[in-house]
PDB file of N, CA and C in Angstrom:
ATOM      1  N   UNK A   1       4.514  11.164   9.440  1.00  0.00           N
ATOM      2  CA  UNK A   1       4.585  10.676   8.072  1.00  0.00           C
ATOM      3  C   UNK A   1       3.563  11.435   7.241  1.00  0.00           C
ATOM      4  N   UNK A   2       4.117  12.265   6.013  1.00  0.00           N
ATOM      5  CA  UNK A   2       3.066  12.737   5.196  1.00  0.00           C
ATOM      6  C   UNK A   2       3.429  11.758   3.871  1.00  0.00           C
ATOM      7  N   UNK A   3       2.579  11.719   3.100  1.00  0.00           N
ATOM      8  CA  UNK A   3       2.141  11.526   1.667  1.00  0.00           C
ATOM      9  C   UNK A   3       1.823  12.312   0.386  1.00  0.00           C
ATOM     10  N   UNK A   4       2.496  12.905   0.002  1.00  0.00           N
ATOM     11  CA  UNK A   4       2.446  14.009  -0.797  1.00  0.00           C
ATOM     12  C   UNK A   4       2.058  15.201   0.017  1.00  0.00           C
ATOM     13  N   UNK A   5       2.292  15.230   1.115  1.00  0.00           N
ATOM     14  CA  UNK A   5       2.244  16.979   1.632  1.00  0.00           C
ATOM     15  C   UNK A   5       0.604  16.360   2.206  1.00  0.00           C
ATOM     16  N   UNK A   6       0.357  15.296   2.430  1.00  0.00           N
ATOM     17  CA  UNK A   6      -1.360  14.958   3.273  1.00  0.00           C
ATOM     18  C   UNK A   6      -0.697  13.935   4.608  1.00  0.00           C
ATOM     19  N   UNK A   7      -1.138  14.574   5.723  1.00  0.00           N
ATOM     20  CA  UNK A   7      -1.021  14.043   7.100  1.00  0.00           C
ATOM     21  C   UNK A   7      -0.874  12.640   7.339  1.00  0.00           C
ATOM     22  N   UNK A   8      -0.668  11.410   7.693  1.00  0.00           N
ATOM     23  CA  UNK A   8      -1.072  10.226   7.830  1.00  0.00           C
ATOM     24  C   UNK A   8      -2.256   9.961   8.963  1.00  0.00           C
ATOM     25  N   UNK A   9      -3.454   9.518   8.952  1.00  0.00           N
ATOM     26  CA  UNK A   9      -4.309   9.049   9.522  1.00  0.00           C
ATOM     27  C   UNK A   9      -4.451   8.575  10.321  1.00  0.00           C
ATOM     28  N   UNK A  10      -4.414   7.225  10.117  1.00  0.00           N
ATOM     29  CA  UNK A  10      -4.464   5.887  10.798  1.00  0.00           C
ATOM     30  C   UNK A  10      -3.751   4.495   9.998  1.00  0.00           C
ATOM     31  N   UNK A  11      -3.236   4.051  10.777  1.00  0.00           N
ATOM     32  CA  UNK A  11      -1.718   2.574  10.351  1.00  0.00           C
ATOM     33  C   UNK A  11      -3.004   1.940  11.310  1.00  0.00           C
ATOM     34  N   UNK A  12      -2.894   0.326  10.667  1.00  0.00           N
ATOM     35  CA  UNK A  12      -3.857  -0.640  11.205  1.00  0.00           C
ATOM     36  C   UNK A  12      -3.335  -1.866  10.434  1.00  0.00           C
ATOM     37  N   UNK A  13      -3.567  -3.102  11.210  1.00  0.00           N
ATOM     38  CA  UNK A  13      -3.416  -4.160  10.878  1.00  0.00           C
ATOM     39  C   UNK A  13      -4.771  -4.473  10.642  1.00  0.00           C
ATOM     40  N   UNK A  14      -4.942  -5.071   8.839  1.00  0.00           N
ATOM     41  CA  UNK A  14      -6.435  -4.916   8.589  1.00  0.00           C
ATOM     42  C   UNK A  14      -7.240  -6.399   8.529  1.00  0.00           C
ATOM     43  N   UNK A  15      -8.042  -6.603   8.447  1.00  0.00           N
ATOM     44  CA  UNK A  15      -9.261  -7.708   8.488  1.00  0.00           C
ATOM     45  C   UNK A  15     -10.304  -7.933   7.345  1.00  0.00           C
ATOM     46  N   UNK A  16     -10.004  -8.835   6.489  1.00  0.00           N
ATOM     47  CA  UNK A  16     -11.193  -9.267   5.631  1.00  0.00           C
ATOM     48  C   UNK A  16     -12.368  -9.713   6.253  1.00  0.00           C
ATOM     49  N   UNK A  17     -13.890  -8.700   6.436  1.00  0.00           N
ATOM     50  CA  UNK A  17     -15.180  -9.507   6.480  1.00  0.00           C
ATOM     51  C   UNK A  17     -15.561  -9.884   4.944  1.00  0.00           C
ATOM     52  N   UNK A  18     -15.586 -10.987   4.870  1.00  0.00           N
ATOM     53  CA  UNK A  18     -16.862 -11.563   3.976  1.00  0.00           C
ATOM     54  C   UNK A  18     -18.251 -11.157   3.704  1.00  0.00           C
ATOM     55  N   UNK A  19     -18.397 -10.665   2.412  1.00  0.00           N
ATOM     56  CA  UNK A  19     -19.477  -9.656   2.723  1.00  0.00           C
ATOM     57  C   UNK A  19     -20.293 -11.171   2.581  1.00  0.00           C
ATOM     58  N   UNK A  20     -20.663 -12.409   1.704  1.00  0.00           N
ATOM     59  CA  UNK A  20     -21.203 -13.329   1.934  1.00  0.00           C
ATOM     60  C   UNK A  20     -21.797 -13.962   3.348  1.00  0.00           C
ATOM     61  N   UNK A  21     -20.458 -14.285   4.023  1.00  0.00           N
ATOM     62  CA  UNK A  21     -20.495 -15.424   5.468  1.00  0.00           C
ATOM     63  C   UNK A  21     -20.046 -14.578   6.164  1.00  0.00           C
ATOM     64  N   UNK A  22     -19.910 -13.316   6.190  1.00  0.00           N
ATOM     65  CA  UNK A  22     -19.729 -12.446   7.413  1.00  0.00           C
ATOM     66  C   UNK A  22     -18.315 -13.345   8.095  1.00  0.00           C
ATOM     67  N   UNK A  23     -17.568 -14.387   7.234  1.00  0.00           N
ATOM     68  CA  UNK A  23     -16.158 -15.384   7.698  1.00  0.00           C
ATOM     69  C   UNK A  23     -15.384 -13.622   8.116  1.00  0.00           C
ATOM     70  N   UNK A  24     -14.530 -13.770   8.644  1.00  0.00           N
ATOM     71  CA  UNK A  24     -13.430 -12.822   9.349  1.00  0.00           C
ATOM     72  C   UNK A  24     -11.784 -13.438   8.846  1.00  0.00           C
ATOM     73  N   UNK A  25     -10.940 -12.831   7.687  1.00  0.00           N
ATOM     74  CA  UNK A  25      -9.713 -13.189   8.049  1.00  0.00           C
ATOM     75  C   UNK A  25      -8.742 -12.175   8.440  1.00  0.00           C
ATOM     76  N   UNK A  26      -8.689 -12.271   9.511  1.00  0.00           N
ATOM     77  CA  UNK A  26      -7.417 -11.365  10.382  1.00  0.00           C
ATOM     78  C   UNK A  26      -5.956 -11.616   9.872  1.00  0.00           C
ATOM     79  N   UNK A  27      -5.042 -10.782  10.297  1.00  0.00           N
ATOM     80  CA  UNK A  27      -3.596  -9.863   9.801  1.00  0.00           C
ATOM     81  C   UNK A  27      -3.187 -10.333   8.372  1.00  0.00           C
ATOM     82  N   UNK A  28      -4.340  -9.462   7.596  1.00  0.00           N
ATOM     83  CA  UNK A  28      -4.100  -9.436   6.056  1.00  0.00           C
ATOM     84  C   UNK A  28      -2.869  -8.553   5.422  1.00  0.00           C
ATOM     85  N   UNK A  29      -2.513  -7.535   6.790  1.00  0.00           N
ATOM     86  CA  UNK A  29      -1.272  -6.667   6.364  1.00  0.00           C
ATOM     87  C   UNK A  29      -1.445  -5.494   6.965  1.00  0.00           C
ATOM     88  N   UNK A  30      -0.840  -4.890   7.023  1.00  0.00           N
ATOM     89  CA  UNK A  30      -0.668  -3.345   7.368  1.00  0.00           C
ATOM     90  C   UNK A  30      -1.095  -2.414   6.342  1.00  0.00           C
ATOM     91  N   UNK A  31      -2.379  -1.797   6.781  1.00  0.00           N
ATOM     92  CA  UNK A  31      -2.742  -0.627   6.047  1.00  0.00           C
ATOM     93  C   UNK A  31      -2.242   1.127   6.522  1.00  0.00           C
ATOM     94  N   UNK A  32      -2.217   2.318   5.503  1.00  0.00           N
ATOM     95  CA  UNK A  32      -1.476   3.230   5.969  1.00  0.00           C
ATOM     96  C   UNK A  32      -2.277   3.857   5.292  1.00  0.00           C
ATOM     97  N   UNK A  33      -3.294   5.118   6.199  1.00  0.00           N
ATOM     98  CA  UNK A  33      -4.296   6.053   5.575  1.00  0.00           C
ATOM     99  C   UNK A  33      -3.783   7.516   5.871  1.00  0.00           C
ATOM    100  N   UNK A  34      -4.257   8.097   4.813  1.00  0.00           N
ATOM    101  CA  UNK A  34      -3.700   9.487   4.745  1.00  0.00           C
ATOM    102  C   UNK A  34      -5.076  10.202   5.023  1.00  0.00           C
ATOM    103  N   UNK A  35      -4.999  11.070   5.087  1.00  0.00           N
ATOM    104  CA  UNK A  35      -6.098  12.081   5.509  1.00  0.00           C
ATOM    105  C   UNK A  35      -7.246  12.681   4.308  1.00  0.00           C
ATOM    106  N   UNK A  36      -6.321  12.400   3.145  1.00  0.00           N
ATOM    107  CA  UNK A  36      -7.139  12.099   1.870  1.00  0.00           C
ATOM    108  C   UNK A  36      -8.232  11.444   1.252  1.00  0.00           C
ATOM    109  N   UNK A  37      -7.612   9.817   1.838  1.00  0.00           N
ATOM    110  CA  UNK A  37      -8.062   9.010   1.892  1.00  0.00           C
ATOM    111  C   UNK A  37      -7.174   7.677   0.809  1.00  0.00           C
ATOM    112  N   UNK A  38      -5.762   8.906   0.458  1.00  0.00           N
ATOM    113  CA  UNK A  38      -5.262   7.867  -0.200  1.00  0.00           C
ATOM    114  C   UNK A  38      -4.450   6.828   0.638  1.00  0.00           C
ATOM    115  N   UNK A  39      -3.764   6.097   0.201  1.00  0.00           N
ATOM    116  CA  UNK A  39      -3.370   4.387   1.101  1.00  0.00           C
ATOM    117  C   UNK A  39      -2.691   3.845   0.764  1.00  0.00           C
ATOM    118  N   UNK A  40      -1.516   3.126   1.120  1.00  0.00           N
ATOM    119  CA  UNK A  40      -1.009   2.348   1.323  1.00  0.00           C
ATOM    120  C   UNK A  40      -1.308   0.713   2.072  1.00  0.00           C
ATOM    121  N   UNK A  41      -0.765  -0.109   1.093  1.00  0.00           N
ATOM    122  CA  UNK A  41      -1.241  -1.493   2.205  1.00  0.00           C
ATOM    123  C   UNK A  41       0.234  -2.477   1.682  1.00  0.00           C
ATOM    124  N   UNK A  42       0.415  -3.355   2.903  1.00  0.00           N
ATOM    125  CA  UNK A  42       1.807  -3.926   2.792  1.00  0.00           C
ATOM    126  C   UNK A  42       1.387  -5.159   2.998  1.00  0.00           C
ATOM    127  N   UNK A  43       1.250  -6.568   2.243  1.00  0.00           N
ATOM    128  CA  UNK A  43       0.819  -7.898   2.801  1.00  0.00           C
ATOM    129  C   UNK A  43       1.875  -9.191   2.012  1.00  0.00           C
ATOM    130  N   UNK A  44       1.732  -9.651   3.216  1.00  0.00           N
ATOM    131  CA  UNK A  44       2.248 -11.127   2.321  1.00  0.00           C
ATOM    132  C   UNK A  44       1.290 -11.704   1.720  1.00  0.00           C
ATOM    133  N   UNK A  45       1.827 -13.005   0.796  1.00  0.00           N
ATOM    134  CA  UNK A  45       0.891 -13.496  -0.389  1.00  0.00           C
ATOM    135  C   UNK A  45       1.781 -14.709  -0.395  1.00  0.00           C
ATOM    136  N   UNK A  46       1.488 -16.227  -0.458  1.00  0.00           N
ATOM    137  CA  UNK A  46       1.832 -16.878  -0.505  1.00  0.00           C
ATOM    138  C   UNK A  46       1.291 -17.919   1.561  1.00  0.00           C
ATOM    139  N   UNK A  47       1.543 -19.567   0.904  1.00  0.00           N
ATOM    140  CA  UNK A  47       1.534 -20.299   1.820  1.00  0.00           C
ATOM    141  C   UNK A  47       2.375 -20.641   3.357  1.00  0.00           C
ATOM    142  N   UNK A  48       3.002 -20.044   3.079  1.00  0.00           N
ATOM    143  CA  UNK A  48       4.285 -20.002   4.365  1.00  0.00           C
ATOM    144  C   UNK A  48       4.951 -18.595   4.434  1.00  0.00           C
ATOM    145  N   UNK A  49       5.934 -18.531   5.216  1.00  0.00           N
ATOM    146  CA  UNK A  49       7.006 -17.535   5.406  1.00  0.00           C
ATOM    147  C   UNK A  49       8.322 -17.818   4.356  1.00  0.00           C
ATOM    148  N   UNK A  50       8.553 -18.634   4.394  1.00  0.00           N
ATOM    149  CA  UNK A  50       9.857 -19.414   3.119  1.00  0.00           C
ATOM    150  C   UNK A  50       8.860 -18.881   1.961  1.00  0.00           C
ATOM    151  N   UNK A  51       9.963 -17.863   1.176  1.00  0.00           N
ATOM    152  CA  UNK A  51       9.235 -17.685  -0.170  1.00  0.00           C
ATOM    153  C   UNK A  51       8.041 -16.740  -0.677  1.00  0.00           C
ATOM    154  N   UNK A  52       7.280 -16.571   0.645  1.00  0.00           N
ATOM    155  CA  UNK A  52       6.483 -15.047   0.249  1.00  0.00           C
ATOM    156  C   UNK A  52       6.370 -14.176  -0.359  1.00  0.00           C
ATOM    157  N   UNK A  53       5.575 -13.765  -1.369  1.00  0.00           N
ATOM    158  CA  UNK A  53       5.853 -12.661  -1.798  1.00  0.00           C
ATOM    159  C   UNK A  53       5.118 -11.338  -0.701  1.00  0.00           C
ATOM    160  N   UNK A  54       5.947 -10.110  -0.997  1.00  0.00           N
ATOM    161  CA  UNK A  54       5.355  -8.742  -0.020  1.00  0.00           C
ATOM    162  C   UNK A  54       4.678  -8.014  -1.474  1.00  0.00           C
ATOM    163  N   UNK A  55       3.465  -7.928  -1.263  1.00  0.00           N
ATOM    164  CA  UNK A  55       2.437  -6.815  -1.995  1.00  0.00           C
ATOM    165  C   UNK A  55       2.847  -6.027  -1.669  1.00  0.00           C
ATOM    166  N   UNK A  56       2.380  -4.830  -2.229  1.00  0.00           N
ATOM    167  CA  UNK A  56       2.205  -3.395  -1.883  1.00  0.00           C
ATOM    168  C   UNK A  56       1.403  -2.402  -2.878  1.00  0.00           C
ATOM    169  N   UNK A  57      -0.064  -2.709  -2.063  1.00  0.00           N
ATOM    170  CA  UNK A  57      -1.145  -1.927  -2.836  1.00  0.00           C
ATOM    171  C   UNK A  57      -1.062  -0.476  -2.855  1.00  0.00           C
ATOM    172  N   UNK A  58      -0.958   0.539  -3.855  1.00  0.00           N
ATOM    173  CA  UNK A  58      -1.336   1.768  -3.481  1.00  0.00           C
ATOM    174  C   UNK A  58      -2.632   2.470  -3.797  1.00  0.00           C
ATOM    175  N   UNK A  59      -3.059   3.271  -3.088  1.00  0.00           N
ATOM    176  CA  UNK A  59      -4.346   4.111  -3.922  1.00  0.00           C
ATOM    177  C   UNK A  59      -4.098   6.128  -3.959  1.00  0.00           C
ATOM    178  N   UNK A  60      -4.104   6.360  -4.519  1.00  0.00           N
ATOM    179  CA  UNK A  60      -3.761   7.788  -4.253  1.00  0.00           C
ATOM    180  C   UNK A  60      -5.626   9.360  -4.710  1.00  0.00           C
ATOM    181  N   UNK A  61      -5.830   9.155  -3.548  1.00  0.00           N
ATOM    182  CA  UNK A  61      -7.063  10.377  -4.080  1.00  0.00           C
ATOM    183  C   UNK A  61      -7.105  11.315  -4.880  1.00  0.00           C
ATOM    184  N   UNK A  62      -7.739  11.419  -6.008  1.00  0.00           N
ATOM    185  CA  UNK A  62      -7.657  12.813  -6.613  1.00  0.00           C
ATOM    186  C   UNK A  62      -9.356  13.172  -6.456  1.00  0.00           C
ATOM    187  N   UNK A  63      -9.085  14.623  -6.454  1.00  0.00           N
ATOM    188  CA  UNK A  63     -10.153  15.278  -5.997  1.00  0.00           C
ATOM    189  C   UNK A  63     -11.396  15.478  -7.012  1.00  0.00           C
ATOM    190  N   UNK A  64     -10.633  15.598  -8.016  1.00  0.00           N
ATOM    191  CA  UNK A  64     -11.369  15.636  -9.078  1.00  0.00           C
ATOM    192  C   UNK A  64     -10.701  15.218 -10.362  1.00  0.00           C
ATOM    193  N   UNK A  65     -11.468  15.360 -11.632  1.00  0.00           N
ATOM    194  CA  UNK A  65     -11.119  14.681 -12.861  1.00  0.00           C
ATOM    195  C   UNK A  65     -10.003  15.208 -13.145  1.00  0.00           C
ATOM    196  N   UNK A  66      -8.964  15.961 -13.039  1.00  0.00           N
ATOM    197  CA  UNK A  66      -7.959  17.136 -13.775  1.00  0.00           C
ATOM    198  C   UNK A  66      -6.902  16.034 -13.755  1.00  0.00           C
ATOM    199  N   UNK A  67      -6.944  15.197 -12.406  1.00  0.00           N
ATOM    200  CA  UNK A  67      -5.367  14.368 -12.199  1.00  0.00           C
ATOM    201  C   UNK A  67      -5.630  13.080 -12.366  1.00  0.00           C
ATOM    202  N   UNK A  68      -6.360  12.772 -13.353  1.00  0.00           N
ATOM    203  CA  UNK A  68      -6.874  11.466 -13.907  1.00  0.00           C
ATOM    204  C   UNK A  68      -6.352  10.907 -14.812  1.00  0.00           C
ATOM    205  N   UNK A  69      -6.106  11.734 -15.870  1.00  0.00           N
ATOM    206  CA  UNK A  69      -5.036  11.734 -16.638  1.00  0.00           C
ATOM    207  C   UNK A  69      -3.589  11.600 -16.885  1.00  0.00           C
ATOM    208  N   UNK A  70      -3.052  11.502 -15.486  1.00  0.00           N
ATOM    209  CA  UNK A  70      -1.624  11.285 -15.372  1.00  0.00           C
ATOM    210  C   UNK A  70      -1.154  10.158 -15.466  1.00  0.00           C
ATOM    211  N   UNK A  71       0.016   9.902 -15.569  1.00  0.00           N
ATOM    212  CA  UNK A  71       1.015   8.993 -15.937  1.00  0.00           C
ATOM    213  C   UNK A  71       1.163   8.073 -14.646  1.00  0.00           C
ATOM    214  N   UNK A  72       0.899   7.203 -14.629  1.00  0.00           N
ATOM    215  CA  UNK A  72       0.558   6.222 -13.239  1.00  0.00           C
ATOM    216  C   UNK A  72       1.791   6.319 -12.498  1.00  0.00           C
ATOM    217  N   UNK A  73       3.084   6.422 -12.658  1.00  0.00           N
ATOM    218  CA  UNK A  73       4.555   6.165 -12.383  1.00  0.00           C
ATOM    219  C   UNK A  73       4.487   7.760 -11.277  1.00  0.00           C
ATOM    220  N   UNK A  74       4.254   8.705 -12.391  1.00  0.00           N
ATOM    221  CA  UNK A  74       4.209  10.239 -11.827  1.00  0.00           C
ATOM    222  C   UNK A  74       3.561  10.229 -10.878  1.00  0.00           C
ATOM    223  N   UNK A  75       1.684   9.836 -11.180  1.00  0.00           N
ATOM    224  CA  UNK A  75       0.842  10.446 -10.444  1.00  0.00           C
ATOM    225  C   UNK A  75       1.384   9.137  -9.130  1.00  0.00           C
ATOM    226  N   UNK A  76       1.973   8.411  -8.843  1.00  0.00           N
ATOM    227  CA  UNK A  76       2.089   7.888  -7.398  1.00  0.00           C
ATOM    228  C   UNK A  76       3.378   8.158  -6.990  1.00  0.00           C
ATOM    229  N   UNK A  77       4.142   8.681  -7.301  1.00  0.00           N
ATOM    230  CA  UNK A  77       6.054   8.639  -7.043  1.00  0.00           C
ATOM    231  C   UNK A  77       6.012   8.938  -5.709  1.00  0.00           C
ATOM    232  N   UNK A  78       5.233  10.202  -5.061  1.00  0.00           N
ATOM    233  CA  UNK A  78       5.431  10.571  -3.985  1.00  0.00           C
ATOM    234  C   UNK A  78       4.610   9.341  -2.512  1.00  0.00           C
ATOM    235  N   UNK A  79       3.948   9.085  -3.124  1.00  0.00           N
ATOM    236  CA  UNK A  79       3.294   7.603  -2.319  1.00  0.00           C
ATOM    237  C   UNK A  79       4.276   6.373  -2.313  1.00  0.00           C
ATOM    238  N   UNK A  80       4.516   6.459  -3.369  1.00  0.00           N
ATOM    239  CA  UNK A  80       5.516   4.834  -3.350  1.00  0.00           C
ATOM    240  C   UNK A  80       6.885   5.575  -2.932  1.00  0.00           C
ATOM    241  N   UNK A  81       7.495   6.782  -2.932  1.00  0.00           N
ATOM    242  CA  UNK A  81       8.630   7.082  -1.863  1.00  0.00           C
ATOM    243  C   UNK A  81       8.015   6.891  -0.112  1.00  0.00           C
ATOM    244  N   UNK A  82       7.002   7.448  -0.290  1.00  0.00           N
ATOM    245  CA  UNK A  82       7.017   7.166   1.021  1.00  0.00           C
ATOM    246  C   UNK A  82       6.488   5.671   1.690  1.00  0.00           C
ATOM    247  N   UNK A  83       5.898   5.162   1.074  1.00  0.00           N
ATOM    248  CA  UNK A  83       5.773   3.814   1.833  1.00  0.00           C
ATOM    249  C   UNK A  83       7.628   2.794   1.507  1.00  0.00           C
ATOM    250  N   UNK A  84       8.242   3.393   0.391  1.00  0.00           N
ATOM    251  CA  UNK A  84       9.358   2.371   0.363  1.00  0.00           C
ATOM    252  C   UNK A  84       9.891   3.056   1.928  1.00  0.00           C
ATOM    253  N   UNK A  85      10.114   3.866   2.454  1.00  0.00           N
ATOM    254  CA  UNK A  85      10.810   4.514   3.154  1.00  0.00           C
ATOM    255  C   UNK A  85      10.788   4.238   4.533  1.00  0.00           C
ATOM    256  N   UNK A  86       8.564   4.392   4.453  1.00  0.00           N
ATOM    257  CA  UNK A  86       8.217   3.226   5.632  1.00  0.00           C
ATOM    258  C   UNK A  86       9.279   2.309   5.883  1.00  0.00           C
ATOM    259  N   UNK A  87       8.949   1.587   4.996  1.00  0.00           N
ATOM    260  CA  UNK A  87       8.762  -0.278   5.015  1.00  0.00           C
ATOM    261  C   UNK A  87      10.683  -0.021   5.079  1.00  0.00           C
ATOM    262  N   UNK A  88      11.215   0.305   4.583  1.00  0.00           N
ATOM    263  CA  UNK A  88      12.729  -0.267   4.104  1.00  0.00           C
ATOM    264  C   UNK A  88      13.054  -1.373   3.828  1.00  0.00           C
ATOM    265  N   UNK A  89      12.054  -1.932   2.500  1.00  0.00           N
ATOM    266  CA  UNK A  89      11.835  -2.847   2.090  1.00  0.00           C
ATOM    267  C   UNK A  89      13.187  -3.199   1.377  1.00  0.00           C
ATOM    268  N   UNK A  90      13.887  -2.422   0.373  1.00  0.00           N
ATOM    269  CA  UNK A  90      14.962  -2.500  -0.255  1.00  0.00           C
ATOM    270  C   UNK A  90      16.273  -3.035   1.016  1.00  0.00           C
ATOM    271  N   UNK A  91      16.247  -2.433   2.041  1.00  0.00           N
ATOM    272  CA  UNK A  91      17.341  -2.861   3.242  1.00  0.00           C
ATOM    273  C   UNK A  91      16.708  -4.577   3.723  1.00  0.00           C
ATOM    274  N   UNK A  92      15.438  -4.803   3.696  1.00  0.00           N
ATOM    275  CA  UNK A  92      14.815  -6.315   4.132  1.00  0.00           C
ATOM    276  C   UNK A  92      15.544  -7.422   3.409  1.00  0.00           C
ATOM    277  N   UNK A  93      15.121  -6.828   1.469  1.00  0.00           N
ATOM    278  CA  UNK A  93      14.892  -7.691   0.999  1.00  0.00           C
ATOM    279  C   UNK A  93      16.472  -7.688   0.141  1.00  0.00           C
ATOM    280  N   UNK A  94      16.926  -6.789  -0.553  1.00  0.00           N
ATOM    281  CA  UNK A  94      17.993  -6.511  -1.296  1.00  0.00           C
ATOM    282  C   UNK A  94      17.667  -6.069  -2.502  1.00  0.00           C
ATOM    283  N   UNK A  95      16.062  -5.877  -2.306  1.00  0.00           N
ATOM    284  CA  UNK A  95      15.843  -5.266  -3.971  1.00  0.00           C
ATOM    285  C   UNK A  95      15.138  -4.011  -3.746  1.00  0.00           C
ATOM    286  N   UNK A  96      15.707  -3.233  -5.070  1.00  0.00           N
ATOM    287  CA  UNK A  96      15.367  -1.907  -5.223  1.00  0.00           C
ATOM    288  C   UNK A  96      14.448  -1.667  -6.351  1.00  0.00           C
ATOM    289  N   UNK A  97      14.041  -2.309  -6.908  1.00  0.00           N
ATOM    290  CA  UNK A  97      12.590  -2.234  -7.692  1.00  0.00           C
ATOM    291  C   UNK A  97      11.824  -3.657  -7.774  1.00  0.00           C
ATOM    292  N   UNK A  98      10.140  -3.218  -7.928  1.00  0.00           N
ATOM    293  CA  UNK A  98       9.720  -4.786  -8.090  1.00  0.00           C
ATOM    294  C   UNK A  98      10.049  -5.551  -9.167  1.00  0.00           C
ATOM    295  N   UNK A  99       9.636  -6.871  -8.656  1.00  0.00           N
ATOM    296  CA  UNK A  99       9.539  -8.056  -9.855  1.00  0.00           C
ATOM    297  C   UNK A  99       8.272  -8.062 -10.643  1.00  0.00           C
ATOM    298  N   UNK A 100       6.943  -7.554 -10.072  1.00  0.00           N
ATOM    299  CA  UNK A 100       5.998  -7.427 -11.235  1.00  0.00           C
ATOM    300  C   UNK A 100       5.529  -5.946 -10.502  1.00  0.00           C
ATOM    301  N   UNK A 101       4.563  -5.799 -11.560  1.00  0.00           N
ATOM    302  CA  UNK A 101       4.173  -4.187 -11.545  1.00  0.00           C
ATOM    303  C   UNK A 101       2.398  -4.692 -12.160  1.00  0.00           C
ATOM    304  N   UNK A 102       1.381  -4.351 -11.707  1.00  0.00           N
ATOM    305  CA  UNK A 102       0.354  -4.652 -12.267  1.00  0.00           C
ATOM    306  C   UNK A 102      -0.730  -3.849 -12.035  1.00  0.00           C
TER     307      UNK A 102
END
């Protein structure tokens, strides 16, 4: 799996420490690191399985200030193809774009 033409890393099921109580909450979701350091993360949100919503955080590295400036849609297209592609979220769920965008 690449990410814009950058290797994939390391896939991990990730863990909230508390930087407070040092508390631990385990399988917050599946994280997906590129060699960049940009990322993907896939989690549910909500109280049960009935009704969940699926997140999907992205982060994409730029190296420097030049690609800062881009158009948020542009500068991630090639990240959010590839994690939809991962996930085959659209074949899961029946939808082909999200319900919020934020």
């Amino acid at each position: 799996v690449h990410g814009a033409g950058v290797p994939l890393a390391q896939v991990d099921e990730f863990e909230y420490v508390n930087p407070v109580d040092s508390s631990v909450s385990s399988h917050q979701g599946w994280r997906f690191v590129f060699e960049d350091g940009s990322r993907f993360v896939f989690r549910l949100s909500g109280t049960g399985s009935a009704g969940a919503t699926i997140r999907l955080y992205l982060e994409k590295y730029e190296p420097g200030p030049s690609g800062l400036d881009g158009e948020r849609d542009a500068v991630l297209a090639e990240l959010i193809a590839v994690a939809l592609s991962v996930s085959r979220i659209a074949a899961f769920t029946g939808r082909n774009s999200p319900t919020v965008i934020t």
